[in-house]
Protein backbone atom coordinates (compact mmCIF):
# COMPACT_ATOMS: atom_id res chain seq x y z
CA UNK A 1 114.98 101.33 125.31
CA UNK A 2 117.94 102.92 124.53
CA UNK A 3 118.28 106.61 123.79
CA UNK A 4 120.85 106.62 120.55
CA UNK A 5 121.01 108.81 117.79
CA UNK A 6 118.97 107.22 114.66
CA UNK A 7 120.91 104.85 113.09
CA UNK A 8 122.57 104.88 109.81
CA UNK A 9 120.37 101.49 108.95
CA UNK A 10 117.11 102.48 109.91
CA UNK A 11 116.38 104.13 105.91
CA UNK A 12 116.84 100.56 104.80
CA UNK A 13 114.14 99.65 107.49
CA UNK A 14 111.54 101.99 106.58
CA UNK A 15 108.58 101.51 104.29
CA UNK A 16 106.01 98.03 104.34
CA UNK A 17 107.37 94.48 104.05
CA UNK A 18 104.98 91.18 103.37
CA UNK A 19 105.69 88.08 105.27
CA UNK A 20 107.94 84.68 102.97
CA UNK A 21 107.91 82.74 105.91
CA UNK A 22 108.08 82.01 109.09
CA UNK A 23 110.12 79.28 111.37
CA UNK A 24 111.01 77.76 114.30
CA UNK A 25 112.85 75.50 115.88
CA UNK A 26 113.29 74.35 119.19
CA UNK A 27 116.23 72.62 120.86
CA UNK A 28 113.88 69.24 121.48
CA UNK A 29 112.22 69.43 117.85
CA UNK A 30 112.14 69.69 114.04
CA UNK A 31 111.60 72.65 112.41
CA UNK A 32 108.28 73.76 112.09
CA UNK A 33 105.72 76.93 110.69
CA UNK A 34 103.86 77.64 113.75
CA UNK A 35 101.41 79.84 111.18
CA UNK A 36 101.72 77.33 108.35
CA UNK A 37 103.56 77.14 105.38
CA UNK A 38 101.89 79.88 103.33
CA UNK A 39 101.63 82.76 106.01
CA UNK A 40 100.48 85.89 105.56
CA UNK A 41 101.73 89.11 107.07
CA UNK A 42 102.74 93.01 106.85
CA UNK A 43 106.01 94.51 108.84
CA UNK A 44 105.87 98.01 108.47
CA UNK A 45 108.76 100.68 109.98
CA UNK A 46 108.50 104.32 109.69
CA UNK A 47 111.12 106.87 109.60
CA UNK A 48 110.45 108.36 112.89
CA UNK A 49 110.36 105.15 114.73
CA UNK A 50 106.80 103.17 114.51
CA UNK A 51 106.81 100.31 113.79
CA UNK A 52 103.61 98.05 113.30
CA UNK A 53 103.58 94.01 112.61
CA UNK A 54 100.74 91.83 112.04
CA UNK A 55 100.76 88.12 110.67
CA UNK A 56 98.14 85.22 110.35
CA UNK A 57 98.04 81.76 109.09
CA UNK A 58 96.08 82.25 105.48
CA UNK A 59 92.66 81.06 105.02
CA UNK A 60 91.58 81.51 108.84
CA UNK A 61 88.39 80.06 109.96
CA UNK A 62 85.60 81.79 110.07
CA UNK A 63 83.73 82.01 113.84
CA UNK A 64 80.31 80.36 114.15
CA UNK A 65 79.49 83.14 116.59
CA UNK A 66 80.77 87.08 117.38
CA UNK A 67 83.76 86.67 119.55
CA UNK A 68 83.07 90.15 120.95
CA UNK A 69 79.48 89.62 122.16
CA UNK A 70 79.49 89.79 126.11
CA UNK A 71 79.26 85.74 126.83
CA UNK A 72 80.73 84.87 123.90
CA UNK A 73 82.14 81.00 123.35
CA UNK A 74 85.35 79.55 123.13
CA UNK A 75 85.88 80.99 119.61
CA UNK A 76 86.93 84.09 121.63
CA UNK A 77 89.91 82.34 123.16
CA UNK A 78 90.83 81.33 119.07
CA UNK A 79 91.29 85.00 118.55
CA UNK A 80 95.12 84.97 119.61
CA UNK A 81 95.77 81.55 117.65
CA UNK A 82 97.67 81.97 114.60
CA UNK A 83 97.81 85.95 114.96
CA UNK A 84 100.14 87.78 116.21
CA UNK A 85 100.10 91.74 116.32
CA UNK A 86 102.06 94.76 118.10
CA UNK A 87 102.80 98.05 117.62
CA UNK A 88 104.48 100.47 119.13
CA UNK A 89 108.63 101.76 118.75
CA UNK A 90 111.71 100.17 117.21
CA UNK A 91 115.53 101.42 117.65
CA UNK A 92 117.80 99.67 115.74
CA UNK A 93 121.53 98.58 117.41
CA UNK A 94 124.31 98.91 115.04
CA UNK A 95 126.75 97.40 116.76
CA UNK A 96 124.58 94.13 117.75
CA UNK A 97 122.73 94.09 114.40
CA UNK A 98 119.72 94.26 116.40
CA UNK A 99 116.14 95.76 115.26
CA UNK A 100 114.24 96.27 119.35
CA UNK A 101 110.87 96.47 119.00
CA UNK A 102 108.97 98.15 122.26
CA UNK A 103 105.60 97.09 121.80
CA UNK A 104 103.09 99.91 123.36
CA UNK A 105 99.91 97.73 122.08
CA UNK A 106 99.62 93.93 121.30
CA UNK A 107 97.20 91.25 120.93
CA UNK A 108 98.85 89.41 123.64
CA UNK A 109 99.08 91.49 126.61
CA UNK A 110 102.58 90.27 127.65
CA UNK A 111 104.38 91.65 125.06
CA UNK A 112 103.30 95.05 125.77
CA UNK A 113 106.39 97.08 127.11
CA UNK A 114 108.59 94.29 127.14
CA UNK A 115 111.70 95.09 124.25
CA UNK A 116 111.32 92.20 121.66
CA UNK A 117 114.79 91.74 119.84
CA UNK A 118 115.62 91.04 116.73
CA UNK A 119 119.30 89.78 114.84
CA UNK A 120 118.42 91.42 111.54
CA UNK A 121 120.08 90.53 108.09
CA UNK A 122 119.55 92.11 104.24
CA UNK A 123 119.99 90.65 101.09
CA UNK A 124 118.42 92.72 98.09
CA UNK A 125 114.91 93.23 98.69
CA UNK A 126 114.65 91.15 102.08
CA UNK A 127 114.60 91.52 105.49
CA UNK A 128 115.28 88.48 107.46
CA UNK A 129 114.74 88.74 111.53
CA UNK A 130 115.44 86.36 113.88
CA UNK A 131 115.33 85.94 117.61
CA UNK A 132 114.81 82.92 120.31
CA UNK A 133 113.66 82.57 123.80
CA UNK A 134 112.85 80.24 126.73
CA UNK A 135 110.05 78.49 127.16
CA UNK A 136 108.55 77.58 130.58
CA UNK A 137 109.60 73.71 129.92
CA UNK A 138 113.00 74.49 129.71
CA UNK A 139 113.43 74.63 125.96
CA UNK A 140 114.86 77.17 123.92
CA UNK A 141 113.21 78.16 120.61
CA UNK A 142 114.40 79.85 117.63
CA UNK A 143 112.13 81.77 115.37
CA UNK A 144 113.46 83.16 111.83
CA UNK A 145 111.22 85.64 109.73
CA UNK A 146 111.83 86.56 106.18
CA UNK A 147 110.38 90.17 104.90
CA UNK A 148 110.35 90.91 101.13
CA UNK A 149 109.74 94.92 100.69
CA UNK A 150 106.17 95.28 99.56
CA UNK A 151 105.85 96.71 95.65
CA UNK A 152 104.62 100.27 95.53
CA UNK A 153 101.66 98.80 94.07
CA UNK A 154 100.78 96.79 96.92
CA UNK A 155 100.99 99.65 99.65
């Protein structure tokens, strides 16, 4: 990641943010809510540079069986659908209006030291990211977040 000084934006970063939505589209589809249209999530950036994101579909099955017994059944291979989570850094690009997240831990192991980025936008009390990438068949897809900052009583 990039070495820069901390960035004049990064105060309106910090603090805990709960997931609005989520979408995405992709160059051969509609729009869609890969984690349905109710998801559930926290974003949370500190002032030194952590920052943290988990997010679910609401009302998650429950497993029949403990995914993290030794022999466990295919409920284990559920545990990455509709979750994501990462942690790790985030510098913020003034000049691209770009949040880069540098994931140091995630749920999916090929996120982990890869720099995610993120066009960011604010309007009052939300944070709206948005990025795209490739997929292996070719397409491109678009994916669009929307943060509202968490009330104090909440955190």
């Amino acid at each position: 990641m990039k070495n820069e000084n901390v960035s004049k934006f990064r105060d309106r970063f910090v603090g805990v943010w709960t997931l609005e939505s989520f979408t995405e589209r992709s160059d051969r589809s509609e729009e869609f809510n890969p984690l349905g249209d109710k998801p559930t999530g926290f974003l949370i950036y500190t002032a030194n540079g952590f920052v943290s994101a988990q997010l679910m579909r609401a009302k998650r099955e429950l497993f029949k069986a403990d995914p993290w017994e030794a022999g466990a059944s295919s409920d284990a291979v559920d545990l990455t659908k509709d979750y994501i989570a990462y942690c790790g850094r985030y510098e913020i690009d003034e000049k691209s209006s770009e949040a880069i997240h540098l994931p140091l831990v995630a749920l999916l192991p090929n996120l982990i030291h890869q720099e995610q980025h993120r066009s960011f936008t604010f309007e009052e009390d939300t944070l709206t990211l948005a990025t795209s990438c490739g997929r292996p068949n070719g397409s491109v897809v678009a994916s669009t977040l929307l943060w509202r900052r968490c009330p104090l009583e909440m955190v």
